[in-house]
C-alpha atoms as a PDB file:
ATOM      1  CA  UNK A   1      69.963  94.420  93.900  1.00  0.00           C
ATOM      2  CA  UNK A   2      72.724  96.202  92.248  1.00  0.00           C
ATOM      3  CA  UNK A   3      76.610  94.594  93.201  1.00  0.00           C
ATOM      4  CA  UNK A   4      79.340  97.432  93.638  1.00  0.00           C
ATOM      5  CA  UNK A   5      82.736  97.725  94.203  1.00  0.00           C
ATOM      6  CA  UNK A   6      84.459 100.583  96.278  1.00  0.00           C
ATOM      7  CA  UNK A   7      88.328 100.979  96.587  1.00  0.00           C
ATOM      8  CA  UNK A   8      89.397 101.475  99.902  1.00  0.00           C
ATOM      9  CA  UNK A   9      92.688 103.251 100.962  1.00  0.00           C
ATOM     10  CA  UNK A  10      94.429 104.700 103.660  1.00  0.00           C
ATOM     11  CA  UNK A  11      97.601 106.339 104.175  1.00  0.00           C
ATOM     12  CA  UNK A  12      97.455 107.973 107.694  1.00  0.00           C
ATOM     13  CA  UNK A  13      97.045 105.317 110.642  1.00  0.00           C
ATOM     14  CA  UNK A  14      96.132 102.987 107.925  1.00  0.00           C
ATOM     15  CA  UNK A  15      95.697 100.087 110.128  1.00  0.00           C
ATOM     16  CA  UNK A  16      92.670 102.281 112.387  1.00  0.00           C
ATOM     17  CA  UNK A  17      90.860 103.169 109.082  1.00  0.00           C
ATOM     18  CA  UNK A  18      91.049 100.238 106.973  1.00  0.00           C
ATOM     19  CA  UNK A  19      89.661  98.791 109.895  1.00  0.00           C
ATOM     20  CA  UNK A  20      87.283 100.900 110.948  1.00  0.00           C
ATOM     21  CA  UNK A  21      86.319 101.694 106.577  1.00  0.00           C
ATOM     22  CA  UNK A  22      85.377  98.340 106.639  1.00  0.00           C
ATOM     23  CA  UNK A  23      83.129  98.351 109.960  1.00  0.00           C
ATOM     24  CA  UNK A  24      81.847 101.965 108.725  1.00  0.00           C
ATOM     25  CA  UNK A  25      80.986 100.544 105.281  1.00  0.00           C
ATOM     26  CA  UNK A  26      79.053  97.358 106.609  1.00  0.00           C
ATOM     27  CA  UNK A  27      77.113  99.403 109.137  1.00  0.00           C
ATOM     28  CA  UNK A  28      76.522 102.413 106.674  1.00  0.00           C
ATOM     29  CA  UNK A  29      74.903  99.836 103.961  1.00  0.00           C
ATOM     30  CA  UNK A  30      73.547  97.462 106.783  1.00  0.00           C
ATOM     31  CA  UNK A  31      74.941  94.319 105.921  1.00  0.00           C
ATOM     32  CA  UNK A  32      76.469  91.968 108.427  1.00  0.00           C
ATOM     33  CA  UNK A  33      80.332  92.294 108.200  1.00  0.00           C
ATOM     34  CA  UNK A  34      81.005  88.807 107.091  1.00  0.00           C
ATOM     35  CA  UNK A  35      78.877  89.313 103.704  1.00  0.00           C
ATOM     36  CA  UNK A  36      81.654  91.833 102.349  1.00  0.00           C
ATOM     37  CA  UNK A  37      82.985  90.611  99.452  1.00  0.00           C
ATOM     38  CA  UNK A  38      86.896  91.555 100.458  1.00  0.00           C
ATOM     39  CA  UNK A  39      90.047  91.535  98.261  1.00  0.00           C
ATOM     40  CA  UNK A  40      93.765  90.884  99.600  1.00  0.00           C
ATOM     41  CA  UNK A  41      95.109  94.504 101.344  1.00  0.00           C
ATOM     42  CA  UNK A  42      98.453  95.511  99.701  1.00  0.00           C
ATOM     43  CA  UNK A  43     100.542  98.504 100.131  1.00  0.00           C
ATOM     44  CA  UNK A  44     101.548 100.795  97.570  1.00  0.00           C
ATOM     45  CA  UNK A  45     103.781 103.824  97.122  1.00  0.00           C
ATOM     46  CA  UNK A  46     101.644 107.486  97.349  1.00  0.00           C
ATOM     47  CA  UNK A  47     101.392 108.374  93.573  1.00  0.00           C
ATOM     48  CA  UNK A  48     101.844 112.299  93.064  1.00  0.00           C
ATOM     49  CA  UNK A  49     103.405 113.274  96.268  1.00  0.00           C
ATOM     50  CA  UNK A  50     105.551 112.712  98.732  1.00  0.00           C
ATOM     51  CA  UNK A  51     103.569 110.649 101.826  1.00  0.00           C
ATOM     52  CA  UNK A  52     103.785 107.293 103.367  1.00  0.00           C
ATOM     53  CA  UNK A  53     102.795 104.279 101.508  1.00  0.00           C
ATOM     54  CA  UNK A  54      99.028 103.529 101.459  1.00  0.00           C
ATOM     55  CA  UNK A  55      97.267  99.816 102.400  1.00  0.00           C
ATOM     56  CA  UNK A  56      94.746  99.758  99.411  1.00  0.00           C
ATOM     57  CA  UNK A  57      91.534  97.216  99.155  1.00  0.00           C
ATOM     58  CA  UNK A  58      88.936  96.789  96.930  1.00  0.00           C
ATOM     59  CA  UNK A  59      85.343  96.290  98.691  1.00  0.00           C
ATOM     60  CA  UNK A  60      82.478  94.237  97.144  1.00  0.00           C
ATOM     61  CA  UNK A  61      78.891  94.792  98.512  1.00  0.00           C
ATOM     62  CA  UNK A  62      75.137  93.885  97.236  1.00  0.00           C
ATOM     63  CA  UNK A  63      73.362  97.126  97.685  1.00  0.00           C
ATOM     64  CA  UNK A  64      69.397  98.021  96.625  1.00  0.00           C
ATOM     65  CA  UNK A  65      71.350 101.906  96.676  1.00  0.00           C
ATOM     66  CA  UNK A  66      71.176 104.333  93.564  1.00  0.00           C
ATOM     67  CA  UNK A  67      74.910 105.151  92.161  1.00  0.00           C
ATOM     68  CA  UNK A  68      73.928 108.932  93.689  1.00  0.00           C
ATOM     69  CA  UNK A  69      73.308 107.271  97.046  1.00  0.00           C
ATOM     70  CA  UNK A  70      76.312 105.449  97.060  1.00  0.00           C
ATOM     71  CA  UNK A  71      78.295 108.482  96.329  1.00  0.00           C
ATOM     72  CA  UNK A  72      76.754 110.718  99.059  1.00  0.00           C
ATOM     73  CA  UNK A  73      76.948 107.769 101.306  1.00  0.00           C
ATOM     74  CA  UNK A  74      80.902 107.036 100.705  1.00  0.00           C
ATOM     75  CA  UNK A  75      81.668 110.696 100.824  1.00  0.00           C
ATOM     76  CA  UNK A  76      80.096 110.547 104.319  1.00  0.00           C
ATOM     77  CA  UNK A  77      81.669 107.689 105.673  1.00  0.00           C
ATOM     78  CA  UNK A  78      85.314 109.861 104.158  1.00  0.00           C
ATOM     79  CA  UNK A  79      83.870 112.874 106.158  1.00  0.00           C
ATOM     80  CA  UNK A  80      83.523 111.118 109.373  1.00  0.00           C
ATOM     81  CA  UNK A  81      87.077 109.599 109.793  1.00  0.00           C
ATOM     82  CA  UNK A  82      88.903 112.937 108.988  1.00  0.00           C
ATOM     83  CA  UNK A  83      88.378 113.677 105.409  1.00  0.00           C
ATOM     84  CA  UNK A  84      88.433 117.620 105.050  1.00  0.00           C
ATOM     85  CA  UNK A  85      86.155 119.151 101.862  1.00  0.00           C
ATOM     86  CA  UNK A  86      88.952 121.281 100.745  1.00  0.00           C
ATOM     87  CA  UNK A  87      91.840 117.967 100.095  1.00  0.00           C
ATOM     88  CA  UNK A  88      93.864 118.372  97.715  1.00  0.00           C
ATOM     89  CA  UNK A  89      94.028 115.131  95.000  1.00  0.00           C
ATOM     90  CA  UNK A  90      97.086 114.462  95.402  1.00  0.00           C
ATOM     91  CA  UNK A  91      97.450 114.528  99.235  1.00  0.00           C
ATOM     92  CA  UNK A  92      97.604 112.438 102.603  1.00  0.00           C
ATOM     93  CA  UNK A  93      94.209 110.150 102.952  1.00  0.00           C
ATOM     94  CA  UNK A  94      93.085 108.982 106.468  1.00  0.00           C
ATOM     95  CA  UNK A  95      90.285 107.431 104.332  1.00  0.00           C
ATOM     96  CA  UNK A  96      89.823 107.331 100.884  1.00  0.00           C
ATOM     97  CA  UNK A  97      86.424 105.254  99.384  1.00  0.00           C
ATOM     98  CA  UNK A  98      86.022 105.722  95.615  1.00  0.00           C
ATOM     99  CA  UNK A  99      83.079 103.845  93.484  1.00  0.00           C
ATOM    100  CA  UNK A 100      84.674 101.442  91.038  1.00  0.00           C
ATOM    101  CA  UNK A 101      82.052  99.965  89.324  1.00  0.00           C
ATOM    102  CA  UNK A 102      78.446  99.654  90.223  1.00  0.00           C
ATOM    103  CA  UNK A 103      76.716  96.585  88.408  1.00  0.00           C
ATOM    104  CA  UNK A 104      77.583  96.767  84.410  1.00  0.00           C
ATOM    105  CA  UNK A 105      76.432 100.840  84.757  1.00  0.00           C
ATOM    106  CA  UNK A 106      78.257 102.731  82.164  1.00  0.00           C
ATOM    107  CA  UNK A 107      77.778 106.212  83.104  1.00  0.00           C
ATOM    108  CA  UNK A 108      78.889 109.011  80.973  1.00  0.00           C
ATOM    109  CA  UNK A 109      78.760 112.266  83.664  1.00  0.00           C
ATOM    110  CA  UNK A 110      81.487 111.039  86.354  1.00  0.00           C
ATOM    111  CA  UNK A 111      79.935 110.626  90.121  1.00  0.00           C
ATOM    112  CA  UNK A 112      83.234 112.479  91.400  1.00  0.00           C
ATOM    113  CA  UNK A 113      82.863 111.686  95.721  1.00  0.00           C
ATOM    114  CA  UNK A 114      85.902 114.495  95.997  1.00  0.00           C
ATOM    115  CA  UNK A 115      87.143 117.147  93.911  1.00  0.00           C
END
């Protein structure tokens, strides 16, 4: 069972979709919510534009998922609470969910969830 970590952010009604990120993540990998592995949240400034300050999390989980499964799995969960396909990288998030690090994997092509 691989562990991963997944950043979590938010900067549009970021209370509703940390929230509901974290519910969406524990049902998607179906794990009872009380086994995430959850850091403090924190806010930070929006970093190459001009938005409103994001909450930001990091998210641990045990997982038997492949790194591609994770991916498609996170990009869903970013899909379903508002993300569009055509987002710009430096732009408003109502949910954001990148892949930090997936057990010790060092993995030279990049698992990009969003262009």
């Amino acid at each position: 069972m691989a562990v991963i970590y997944i950043s979590l952010g938010s900067n549009i009604e970021r209370e509703y979709h940390v929230r509901n990120g974290l519910i969406a993540l524990a049902k998607t990998f179906n794990i009872p919510f009380e086994k995430l592995i959850l850091s403090s949240l924190f806010e930070s400034e929006a970093v190459g534009f001009n938005g409103n300050a994001f909450y930001n999390m990091v998210i641990g989980i045990h997982t038997q998922c492949s790194v591609e499964q994770v991916v498609m799995k996170l990009r869903a969960i970013e899909i379903d609470y508002g993300r569009t396909l055509d987002a710009k990288k430096f732009s408003p998030r109502t949910l954001d969910l990148d892949l930090l690090l997936y057990d010790d994997l060092i993995i030279n092509k990049p698992r990009q969830i969003a262009s």
